[in-house]
Protein backbone atom coordinates (compact mmCIF):
# COMPACT_ATOMS: atom_id res chain seq x y z
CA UNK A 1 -69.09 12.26 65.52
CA UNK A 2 -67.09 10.86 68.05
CA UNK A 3 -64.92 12.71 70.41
CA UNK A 4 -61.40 11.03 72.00
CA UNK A 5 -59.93 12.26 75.28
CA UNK A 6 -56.01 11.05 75.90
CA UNK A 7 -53.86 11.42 78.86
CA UNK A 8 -50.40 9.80 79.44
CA UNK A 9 -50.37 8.10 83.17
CA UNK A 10 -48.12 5.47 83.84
CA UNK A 11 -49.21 2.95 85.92
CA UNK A 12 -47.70 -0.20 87.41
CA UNK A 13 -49.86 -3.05 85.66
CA UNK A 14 -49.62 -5.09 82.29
CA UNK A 15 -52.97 -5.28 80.20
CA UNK A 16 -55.84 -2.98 80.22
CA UNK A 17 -58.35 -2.34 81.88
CA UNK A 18 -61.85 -1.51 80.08
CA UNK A 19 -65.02 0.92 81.38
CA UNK A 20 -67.90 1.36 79.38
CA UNK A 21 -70.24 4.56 79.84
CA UNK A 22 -74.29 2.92 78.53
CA UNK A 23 -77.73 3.77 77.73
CA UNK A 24 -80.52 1.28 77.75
CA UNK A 25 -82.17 -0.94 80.11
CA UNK A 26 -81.52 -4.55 81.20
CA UNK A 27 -83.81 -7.65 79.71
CA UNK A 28 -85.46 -8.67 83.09
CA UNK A 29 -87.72 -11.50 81.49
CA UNK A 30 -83.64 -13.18 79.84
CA UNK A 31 -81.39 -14.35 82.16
CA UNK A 32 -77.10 -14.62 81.59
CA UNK A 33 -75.86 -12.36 78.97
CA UNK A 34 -79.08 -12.05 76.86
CA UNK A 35 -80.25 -10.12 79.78
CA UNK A 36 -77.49 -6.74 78.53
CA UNK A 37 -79.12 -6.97 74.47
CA UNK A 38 -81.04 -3.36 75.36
CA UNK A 39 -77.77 -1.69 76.50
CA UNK A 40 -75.56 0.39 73.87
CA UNK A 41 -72.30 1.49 75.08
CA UNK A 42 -72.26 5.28 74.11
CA UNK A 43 -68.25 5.63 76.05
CA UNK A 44 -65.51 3.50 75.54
CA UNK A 45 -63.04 3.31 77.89
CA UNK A 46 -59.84 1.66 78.69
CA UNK A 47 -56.59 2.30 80.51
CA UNK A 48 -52.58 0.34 80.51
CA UNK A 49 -49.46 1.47 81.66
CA UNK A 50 -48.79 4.31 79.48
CA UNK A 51 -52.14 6.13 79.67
CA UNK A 52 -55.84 6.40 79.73
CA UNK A 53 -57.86 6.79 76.15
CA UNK A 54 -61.40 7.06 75.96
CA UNK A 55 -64.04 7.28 72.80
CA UNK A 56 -66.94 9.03 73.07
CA UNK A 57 -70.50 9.24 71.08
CA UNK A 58 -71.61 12.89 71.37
CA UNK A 59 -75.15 11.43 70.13
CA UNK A 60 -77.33 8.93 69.45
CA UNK A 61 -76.68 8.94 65.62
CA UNK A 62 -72.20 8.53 66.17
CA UNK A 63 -72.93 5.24 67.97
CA UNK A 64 -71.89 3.08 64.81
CA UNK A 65 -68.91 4.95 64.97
CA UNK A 66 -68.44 3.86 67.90
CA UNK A 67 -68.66 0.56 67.20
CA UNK A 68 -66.41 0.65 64.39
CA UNK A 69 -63.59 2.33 66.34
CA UNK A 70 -64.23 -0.04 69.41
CA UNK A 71 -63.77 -3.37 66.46
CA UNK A 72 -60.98 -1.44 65.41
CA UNK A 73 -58.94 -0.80 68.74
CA UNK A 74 -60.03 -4.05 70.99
CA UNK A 75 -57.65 -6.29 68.95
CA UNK A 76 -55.08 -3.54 69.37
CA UNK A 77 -55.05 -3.77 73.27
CA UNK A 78 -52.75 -5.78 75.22
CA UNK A 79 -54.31 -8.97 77.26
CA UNK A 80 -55.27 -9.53 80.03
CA UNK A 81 -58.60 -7.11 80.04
CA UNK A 82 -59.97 -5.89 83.64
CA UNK A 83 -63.21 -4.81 84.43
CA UNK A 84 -64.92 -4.01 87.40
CA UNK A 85 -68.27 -5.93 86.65
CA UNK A 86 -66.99 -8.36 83.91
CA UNK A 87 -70.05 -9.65 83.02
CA UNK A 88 -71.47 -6.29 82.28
CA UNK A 89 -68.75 -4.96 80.13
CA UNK A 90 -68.53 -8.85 78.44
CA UNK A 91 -71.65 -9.44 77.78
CA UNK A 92 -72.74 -5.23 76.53
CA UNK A 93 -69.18 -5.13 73.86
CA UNK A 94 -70.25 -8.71 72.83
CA UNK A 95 -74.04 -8.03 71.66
CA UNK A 96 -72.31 -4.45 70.44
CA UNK A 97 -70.17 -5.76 68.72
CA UNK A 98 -71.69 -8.93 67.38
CA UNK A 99 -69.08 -11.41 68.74
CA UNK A 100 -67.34 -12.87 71.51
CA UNK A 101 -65.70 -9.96 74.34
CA UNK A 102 -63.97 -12.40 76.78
CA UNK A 103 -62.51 -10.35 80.24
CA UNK A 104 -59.62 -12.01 81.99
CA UNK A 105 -59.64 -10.62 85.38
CA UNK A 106 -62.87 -9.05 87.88
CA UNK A 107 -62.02 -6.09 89.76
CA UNK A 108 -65.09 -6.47 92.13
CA UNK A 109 -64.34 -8.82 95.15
CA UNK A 110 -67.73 -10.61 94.77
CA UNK A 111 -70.23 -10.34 91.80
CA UNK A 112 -72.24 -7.54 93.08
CA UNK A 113 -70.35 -5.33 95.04
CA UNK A 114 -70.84 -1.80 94.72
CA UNK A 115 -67.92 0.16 93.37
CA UNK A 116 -68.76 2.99 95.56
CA UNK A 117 -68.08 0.53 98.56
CA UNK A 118 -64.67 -0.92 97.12
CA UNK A 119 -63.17 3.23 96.48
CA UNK A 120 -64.42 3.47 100.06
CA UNK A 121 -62.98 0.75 101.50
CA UNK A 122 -59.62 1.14 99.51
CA UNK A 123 -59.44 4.88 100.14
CA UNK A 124 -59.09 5.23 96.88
CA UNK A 125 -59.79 9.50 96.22
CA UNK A 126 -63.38 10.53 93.69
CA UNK A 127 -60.54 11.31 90.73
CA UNK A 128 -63.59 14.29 90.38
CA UNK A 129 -66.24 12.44 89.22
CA UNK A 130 -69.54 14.57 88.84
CA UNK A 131 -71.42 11.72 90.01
CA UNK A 132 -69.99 9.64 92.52
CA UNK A 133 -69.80 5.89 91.22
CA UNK A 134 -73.29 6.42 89.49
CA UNK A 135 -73.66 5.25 85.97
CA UNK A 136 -77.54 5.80 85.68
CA UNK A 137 -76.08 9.40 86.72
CA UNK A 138 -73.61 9.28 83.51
CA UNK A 139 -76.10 7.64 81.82
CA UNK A 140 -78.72 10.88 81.98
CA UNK A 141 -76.27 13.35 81.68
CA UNK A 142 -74.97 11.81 78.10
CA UNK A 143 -78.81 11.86 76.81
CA UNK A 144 -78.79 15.28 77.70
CA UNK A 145 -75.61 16.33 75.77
CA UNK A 146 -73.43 16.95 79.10
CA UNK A 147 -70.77 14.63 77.02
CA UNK A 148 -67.91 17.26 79.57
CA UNK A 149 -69.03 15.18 82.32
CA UNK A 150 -70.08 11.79 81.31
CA UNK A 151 -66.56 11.62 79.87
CA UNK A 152 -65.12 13.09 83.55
CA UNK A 153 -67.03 10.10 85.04
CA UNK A 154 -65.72 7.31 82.62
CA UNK A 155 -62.20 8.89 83.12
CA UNK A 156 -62.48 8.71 87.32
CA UNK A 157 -64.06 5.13 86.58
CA UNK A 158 -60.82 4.18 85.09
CA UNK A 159 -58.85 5.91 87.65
CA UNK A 160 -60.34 3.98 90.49
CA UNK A 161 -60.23 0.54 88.55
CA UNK A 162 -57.02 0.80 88.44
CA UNK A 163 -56.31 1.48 92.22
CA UNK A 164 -58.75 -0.94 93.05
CA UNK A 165 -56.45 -3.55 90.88
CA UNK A 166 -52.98 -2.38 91.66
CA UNK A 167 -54.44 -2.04 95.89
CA UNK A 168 -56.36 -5.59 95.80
CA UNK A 169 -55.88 -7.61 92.78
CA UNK A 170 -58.46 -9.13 90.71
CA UNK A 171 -60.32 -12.75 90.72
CA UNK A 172 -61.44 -14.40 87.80
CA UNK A 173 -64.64 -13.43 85.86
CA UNK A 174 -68.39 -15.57 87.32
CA UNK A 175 -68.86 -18.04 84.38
CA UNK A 176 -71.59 -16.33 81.51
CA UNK A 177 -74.80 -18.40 81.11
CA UNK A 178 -76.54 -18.29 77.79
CA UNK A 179 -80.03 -19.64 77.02
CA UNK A 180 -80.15 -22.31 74.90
């Protein structure tokens, strides 16, 4: 079963802005985007003018549910997409999926800056996140069945995204490499 959490926000920005909540482990021995193949988004995310929406596995065995609803709604979502780390979110909802996820716009000023560092910079507030920018946080708390506060943390990840965008901007997404 999956679980959806709504809220109407308006905020000042056309397009939407995705966050995925993941279990797994990076590929160190691939390099480009075969390098996300062992992570499985378990929290979809996204947030556009009129409010935030986010999809949640409560286990292991409602991930193709998931999947299905996350085919089912990305078409639905108005262009351009945001994300943070665009590679990341690219590359995981394209092996998920089993096709293409292009993001139009990188929230992070430079490919690995530390979101953490941009809220701080930005003074953008914690929107109550139980763990503070960390997804390997979210990540344990999900696999333990604390779905109350992985969701909390996908919901402040939007939160700040979208500050970070509306305070900053965006730049456009580092090129993926595939191996041939």
């Amino acid at each position: 079963m999956t679980r959806i959490y709504s809220e109407e926000i308006q905020s000042a920005f056309e397009g939407t802005i995705i966050d995925l909540e993941t279990i797994g482990e990076l590929k160190s021995d691939e390099e480009g985007c075969g390098r996300y193949r062992g992570i499985t988004p378990v929290i979809f995310g996204f947030i556009h003018k009129d409010g935030l929406e986010i999809h949640c596995a409560t286990d292991e065995y409602s991930i193709p549910e998931l999947r299905e609803t996350v085919r089912r709604l990305l078409p639905q979502l108005k262009r351009p997409f945001y994300a943070f780390n665009a590679m990341f979110e690219s590359s995981v909802l394209s092996h998920f999926l089993g096709q293409s996820v292009r993001i139009d716009g990188e929230l992070n000023r430079e490919r690995f800056e530390a979101k953490r560092y941009a809220v701080k910079s930005l003074g953008i507030p914690n929107y109550e996140d139980p763990f503070y920018d960390s997804g390997r946080a979210c990540m344990g708390a999900w696999l333990r069945g604390d779905i109350e506060n992985a969701v909390l943390h996908n919901r402040s990840c939007l939160l700040k995204e979208r500050d970070i965008l509306l305070r900053r901007g965006f730049r456009e997404p580092d090129a993926l490499r595939t191996q041939p």
